[in-house]
PDB file of N, CA and C in Angstrom:
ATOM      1  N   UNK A   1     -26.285 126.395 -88.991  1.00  0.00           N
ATOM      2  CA  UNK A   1     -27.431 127.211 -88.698  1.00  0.00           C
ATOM      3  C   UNK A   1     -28.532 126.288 -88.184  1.00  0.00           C
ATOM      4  N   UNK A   2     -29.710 126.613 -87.225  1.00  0.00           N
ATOM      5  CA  UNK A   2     -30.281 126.230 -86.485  1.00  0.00           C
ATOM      6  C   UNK A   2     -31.497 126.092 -87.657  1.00  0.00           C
ATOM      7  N   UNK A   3     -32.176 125.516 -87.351  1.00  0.00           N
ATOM      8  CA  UNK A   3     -33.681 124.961 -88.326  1.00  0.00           C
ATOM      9  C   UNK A   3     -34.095 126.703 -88.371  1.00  0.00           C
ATOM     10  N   UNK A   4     -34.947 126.791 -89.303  1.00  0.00           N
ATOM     11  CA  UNK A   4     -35.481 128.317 -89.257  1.00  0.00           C
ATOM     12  C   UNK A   4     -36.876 127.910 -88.990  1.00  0.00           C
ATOM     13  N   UNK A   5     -37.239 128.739 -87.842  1.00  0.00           N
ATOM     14  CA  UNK A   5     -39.017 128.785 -87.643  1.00  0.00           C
ATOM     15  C   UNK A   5     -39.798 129.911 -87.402  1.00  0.00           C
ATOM     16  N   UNK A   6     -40.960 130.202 -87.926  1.00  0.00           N
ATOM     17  CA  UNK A   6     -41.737 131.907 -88.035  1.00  0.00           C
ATOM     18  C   UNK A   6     -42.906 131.522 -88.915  1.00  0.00           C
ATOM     19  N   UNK A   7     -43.580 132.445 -89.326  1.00  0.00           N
ATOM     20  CA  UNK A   7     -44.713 131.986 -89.664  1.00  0.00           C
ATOM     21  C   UNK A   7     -44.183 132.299 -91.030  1.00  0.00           C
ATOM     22  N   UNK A   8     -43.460 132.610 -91.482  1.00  0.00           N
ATOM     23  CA  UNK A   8     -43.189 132.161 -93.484  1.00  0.00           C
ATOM     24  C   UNK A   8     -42.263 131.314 -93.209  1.00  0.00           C
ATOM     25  N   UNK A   9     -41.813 129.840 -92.544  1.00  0.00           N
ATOM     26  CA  UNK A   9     -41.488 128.905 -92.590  1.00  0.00           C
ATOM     27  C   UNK A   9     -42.668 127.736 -92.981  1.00  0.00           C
ATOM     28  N   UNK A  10     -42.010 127.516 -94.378  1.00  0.00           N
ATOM     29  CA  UNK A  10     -42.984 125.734 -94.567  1.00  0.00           C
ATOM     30  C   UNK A  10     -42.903 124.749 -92.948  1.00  0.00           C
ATOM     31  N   UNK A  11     -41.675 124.362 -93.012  1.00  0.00           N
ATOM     32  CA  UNK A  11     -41.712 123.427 -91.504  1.00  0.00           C
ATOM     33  C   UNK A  11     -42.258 123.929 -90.385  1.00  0.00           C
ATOM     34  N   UNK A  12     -42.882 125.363 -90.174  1.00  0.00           N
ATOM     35  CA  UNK A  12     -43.265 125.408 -89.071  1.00  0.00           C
ATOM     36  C   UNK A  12     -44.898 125.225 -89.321  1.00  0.00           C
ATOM     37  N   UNK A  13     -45.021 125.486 -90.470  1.00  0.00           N
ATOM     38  CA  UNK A  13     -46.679 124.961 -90.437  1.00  0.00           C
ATOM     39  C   UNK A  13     -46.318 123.244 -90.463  1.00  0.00           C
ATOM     40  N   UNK A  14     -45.198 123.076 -91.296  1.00  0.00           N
ATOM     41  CA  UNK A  14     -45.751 121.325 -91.215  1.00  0.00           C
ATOM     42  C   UNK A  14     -45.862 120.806 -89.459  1.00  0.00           C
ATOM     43  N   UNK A  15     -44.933 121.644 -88.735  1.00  0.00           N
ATOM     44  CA  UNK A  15     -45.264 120.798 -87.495  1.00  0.00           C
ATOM     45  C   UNK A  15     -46.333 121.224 -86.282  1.00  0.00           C
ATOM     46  N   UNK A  16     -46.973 122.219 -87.001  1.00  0.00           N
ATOM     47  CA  UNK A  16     -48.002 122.362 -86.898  1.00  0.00           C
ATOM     48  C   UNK A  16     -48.941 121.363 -87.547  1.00  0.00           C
ATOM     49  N   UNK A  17     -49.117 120.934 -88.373  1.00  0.00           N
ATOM     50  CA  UNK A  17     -50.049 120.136 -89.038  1.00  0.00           C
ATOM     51  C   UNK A  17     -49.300 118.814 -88.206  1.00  0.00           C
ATOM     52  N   UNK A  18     -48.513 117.995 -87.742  1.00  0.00           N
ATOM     53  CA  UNK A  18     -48.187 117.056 -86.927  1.00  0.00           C
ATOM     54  C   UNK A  18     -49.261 117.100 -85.954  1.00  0.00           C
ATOM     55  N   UNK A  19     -48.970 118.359 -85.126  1.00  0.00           N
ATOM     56  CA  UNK A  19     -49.407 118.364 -83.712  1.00  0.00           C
ATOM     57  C   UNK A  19     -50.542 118.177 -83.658  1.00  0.00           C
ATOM     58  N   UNK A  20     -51.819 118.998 -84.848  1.00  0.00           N
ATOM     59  CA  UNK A  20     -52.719 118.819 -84.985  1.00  0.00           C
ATOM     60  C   UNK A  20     -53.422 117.615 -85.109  1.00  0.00           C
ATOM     61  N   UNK A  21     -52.379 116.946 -85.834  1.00  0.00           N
ATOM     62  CA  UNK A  21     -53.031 114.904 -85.578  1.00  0.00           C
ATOM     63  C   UNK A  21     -52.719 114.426 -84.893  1.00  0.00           C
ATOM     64  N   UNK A  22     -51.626 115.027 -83.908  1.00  0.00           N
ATOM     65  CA  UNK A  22     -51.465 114.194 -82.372  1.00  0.00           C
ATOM     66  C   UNK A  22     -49.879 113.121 -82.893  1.00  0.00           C
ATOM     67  N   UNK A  23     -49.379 113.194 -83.839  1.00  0.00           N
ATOM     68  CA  UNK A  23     -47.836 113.374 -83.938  1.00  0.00           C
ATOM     69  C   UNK A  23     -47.145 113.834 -83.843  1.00  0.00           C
ATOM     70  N   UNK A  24     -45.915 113.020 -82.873  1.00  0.00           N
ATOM     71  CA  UNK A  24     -45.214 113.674 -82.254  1.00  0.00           C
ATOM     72  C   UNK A  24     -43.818 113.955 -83.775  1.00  0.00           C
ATOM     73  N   UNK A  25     -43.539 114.846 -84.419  1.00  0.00           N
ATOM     74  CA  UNK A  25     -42.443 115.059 -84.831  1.00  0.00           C
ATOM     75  C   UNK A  25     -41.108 115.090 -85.308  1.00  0.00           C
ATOM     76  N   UNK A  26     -40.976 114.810 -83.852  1.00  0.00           N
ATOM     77  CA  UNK A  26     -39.135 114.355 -83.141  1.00  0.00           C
ATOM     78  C   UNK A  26     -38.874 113.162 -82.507  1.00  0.00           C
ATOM     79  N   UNK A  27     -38.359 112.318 -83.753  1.00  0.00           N
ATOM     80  CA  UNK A  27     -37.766 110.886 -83.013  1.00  0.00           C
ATOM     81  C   UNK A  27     -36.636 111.358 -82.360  1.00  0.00           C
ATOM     82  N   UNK A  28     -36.645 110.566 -81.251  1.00  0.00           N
ATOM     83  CA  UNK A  28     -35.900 110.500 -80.435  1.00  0.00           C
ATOM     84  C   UNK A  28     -35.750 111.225 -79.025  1.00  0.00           C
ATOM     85  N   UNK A  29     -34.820 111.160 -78.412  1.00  0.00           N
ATOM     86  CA  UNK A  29     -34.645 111.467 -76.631  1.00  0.00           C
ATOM     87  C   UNK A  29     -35.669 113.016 -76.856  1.00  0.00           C
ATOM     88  N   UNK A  30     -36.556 112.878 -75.720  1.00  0.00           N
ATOM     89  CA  UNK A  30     -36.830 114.443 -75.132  1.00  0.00           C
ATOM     90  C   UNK A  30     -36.363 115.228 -74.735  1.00  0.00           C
ATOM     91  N   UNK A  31     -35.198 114.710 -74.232  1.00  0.00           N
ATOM     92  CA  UNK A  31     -34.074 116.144 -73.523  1.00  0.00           C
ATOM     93  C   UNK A  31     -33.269 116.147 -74.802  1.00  0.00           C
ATOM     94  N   UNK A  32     -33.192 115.641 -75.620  1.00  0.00           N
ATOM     95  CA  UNK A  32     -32.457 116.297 -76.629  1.00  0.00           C
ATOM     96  C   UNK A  32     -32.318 117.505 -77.387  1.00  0.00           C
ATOM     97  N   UNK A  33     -31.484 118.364 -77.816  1.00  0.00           N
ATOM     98  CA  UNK A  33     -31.883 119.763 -77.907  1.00  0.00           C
ATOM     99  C   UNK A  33     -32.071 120.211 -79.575  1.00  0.00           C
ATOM    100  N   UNK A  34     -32.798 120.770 -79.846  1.00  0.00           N
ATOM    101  CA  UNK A  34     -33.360 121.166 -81.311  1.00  0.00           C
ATOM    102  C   UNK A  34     -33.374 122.450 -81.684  1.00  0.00           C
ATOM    103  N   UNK A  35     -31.563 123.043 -82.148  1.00  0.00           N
ATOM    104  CA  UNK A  35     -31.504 123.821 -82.434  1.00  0.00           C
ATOM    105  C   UNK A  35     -32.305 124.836 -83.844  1.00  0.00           C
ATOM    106  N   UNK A  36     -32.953 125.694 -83.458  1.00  0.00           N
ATOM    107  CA  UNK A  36     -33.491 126.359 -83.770  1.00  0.00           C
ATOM    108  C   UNK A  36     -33.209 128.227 -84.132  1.00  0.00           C
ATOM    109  N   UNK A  37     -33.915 128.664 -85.031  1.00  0.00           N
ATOM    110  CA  UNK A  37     -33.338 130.268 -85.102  1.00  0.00           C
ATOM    111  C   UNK A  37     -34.805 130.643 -86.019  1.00  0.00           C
ATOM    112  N   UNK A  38     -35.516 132.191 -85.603  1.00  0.00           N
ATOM    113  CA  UNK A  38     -36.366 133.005 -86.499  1.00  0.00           C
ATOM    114  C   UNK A  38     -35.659 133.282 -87.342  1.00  0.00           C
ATOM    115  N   UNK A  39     -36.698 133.276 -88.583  1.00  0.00           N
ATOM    116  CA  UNK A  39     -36.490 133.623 -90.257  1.00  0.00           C
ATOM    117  C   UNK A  39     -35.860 135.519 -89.810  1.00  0.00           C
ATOM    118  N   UNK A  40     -36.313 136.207 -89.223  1.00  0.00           N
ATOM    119  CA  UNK A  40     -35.602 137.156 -89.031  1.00  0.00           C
ATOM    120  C   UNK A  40     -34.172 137.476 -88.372  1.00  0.00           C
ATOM    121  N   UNK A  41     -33.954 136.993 -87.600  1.00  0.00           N
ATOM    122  CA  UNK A  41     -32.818 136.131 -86.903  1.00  0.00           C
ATOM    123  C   UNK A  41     -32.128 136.005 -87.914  1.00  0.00           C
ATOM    124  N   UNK A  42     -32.000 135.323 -88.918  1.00  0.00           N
ATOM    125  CA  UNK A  42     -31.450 134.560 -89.989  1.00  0.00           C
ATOM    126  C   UNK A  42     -30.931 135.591 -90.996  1.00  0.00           C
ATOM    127  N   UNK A  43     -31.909 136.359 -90.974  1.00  0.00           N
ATOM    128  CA  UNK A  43     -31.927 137.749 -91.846  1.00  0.00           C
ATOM    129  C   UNK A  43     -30.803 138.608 -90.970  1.00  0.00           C
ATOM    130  N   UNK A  44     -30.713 139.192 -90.206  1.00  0.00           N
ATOM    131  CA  UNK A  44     -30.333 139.984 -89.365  1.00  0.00           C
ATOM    132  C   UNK A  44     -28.795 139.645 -89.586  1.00  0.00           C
ATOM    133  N   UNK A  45     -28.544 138.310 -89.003  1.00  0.00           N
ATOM    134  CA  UNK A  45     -26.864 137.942 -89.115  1.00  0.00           C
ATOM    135  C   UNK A  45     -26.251 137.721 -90.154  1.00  0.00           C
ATOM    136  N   UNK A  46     -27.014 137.645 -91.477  1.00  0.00           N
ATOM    137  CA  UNK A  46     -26.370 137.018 -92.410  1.00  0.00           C
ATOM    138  C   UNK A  46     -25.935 138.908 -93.086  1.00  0.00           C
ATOM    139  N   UNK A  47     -27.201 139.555 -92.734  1.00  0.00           N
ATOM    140  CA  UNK A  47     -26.667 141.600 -93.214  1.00  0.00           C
ATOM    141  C   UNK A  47     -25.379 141.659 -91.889  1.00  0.00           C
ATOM    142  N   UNK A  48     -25.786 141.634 -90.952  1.00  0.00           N
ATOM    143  CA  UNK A  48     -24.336 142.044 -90.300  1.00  0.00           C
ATOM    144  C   UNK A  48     -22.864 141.312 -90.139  1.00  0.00           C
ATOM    145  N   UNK A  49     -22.936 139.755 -90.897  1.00  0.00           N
ATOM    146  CA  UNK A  49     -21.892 139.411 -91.451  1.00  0.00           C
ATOM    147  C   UNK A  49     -21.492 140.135 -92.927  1.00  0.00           C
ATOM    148  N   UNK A  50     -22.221 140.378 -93.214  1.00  0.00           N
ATOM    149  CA  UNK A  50     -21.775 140.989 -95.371  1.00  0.00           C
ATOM    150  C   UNK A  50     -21.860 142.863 -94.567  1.00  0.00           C
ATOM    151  N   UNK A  51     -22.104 143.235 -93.728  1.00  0.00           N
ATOM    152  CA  UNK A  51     -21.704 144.994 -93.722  1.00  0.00           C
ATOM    153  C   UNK A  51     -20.777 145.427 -92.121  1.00  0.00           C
ATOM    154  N   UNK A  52     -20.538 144.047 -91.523  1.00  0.00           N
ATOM    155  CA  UNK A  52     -20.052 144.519 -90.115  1.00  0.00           C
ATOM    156  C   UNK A  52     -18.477 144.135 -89.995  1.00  0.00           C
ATOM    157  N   UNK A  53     -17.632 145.294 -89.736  1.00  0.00           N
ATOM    158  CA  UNK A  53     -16.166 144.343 -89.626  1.00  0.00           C
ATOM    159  C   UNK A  53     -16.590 143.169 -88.498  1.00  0.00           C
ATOM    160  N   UNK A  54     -16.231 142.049 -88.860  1.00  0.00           N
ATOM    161  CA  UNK A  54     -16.300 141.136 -87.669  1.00  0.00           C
ATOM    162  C   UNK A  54     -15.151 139.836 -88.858  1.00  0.00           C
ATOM    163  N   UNK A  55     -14.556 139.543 -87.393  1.00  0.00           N
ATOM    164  CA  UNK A  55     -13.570 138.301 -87.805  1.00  0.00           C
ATOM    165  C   UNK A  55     -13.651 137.006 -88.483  1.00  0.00           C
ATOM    166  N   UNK A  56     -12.985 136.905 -89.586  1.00  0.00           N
ATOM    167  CA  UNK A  56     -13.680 135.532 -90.475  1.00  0.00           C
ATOM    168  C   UNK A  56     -13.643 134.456 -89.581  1.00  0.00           C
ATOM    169  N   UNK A  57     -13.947 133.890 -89.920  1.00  0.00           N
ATOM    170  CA  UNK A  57     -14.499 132.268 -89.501  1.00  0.00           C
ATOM    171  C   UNK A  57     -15.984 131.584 -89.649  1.00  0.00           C
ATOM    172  N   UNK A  58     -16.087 130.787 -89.431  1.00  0.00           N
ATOM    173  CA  UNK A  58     -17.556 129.785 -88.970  1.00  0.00           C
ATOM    174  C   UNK A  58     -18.314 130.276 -88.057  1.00  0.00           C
ATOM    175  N   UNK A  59     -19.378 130.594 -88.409  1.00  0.00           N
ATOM    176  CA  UNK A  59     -20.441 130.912 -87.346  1.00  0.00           C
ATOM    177  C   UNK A  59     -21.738 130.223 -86.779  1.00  0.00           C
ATOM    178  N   UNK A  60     -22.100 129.735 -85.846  1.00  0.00           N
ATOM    179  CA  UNK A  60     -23.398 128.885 -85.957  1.00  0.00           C
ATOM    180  C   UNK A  60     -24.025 129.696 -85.490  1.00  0.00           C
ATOM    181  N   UNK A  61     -25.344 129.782 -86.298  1.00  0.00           N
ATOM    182  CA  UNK A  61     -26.238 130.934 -86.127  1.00  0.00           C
ATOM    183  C   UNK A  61     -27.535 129.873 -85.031  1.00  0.00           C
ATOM    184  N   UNK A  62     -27.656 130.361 -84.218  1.00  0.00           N
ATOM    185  CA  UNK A  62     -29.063 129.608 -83.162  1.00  0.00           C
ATOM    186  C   UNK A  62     -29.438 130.140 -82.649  1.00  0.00           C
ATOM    187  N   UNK A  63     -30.817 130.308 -81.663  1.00  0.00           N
ATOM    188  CA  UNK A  63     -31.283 131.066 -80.558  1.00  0.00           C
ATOM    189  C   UNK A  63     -30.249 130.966 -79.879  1.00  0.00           C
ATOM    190  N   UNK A  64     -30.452 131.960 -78.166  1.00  0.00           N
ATOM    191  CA  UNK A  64     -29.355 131.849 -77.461  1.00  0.00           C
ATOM    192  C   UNK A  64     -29.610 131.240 -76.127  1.00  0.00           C
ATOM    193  N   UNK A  65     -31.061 130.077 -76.313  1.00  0.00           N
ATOM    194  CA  UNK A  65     -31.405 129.534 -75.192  1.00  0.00           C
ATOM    195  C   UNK A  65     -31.521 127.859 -76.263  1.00  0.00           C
ATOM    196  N   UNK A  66     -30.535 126.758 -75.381  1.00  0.00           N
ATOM    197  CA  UNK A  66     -31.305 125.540 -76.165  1.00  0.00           C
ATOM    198  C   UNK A  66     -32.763 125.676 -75.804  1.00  0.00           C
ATOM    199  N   UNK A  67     -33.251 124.797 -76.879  1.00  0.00           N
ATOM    200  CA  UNK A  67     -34.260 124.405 -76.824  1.00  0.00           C
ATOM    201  C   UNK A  67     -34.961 122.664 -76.879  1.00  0.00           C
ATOM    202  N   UNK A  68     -34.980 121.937 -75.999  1.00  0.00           N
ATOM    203  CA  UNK A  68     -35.185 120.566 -76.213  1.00  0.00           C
ATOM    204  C   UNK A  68     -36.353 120.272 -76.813  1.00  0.00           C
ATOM    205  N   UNK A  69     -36.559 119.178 -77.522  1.00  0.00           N
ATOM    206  CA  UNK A  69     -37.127 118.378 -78.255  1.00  0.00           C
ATOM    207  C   UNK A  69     -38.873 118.252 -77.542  1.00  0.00           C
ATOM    208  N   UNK A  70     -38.822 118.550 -76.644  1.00  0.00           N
ATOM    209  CA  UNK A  70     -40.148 118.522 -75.628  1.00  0.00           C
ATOM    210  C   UNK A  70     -41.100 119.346 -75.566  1.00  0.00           C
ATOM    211  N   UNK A  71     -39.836 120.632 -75.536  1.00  0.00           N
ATOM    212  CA  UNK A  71     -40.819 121.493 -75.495  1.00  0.00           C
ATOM    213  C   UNK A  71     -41.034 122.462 -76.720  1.00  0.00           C
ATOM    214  N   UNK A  72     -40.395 121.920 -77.779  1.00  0.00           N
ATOM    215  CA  UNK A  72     -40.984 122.550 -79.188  1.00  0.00           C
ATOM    216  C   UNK A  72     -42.354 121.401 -79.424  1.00  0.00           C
ATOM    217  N   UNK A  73     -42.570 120.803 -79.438  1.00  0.00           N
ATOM    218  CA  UNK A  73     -43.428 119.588 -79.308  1.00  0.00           C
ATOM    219  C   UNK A  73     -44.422 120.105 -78.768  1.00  0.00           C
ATOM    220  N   UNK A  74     -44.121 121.030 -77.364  1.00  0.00           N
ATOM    221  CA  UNK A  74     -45.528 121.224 -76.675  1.00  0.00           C
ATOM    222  C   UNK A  74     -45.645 122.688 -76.948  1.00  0.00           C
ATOM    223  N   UNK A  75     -45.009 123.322 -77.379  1.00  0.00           N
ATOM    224  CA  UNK A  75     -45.247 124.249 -78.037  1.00  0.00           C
ATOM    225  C   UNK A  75     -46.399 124.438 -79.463  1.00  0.00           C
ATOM    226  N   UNK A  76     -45.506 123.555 -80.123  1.00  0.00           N
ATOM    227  CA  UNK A  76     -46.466 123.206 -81.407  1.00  0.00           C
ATOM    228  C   UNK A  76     -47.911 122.579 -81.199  1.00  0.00           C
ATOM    229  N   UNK A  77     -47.800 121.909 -80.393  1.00  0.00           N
ATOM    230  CA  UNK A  77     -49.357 121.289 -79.670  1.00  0.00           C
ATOM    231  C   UNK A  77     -50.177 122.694 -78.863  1.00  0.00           C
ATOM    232  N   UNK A  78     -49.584 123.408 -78.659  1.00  0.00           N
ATOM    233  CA  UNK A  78     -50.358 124.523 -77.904  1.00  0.00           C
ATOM    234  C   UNK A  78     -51.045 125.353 -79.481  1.00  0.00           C
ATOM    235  N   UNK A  79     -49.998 125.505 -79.800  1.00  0.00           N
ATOM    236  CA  UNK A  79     -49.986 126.749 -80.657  1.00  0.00           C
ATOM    237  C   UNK A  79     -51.392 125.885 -81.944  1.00  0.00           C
ATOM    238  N   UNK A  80     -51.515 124.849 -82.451  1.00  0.00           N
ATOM    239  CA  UNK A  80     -52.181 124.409 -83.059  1.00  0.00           C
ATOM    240  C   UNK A  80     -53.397 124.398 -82.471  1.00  0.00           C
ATOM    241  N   UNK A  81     -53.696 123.852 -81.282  1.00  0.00           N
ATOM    242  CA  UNK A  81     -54.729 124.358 -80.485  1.00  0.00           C
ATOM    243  C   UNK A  81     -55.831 125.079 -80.337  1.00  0.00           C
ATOM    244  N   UNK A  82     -54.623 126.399 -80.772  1.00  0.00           N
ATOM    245  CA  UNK A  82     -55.350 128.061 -81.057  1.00  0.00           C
ATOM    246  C   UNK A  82     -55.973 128.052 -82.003  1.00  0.00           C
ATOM    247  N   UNK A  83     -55.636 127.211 -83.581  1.00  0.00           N
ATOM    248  CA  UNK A  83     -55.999 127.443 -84.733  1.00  0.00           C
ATOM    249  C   UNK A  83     -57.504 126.970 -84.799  1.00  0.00           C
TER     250      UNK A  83
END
C-alpha cells in the first residue's frame, strides 16, 4: 500500500511542517516515484475487498497516476504557503 495522505493523516501535516521550514523531505533522486493513496482510497478498497467477489491474491493499493518525489515536494510547499 502506497503512504496514506489527507488531512487526518499525521505525515501529511508533518510534511507540511517540512515545507514550511524550507525542508526538503525526500532524500533522494527527484524523478523518483512516491507512491502514494487518500485515507479514503484506503477505506474504499479495503470494504470492497471484505464485501466484493474479487479473486484472492496481493493487491497494491496506490493512486493510479505515479507520483514523483518533486512534485509532492512542490505540492507540499504550495499547499503550506496557503496556511
Amino acid at each position: 500500500m502506497g503512504s496514506r495522505h489527507g488531512p487526518e493523516s499525521a505525515a501529511t501535516w508533518e510534511f507540511l511542517s517540512y515545507a514550511r521550514s524550507g525542508i526538503a523531505a525526500f532524500p533522494g533522486s527527484r524523478d523518483a516515484y512516491l507512491p502514494q493513496i487518500w485515507v479514503r482510497d484506503v477505506a474504499s478498497a479495503i470494504v470492497a475487498a471484505l464485501t466484493q467477489p474479487v479473486p484472492s491474491g496481493i493487491y497494491d493499493i496506490v493512486d493510479d497516476e505515479p507520483l514523483r518525489r518533486e512534485s509532492y515536494g512542490f505540492m507540499c510547499s504550495y499547499a503550506s504557503s496557503l496556511m
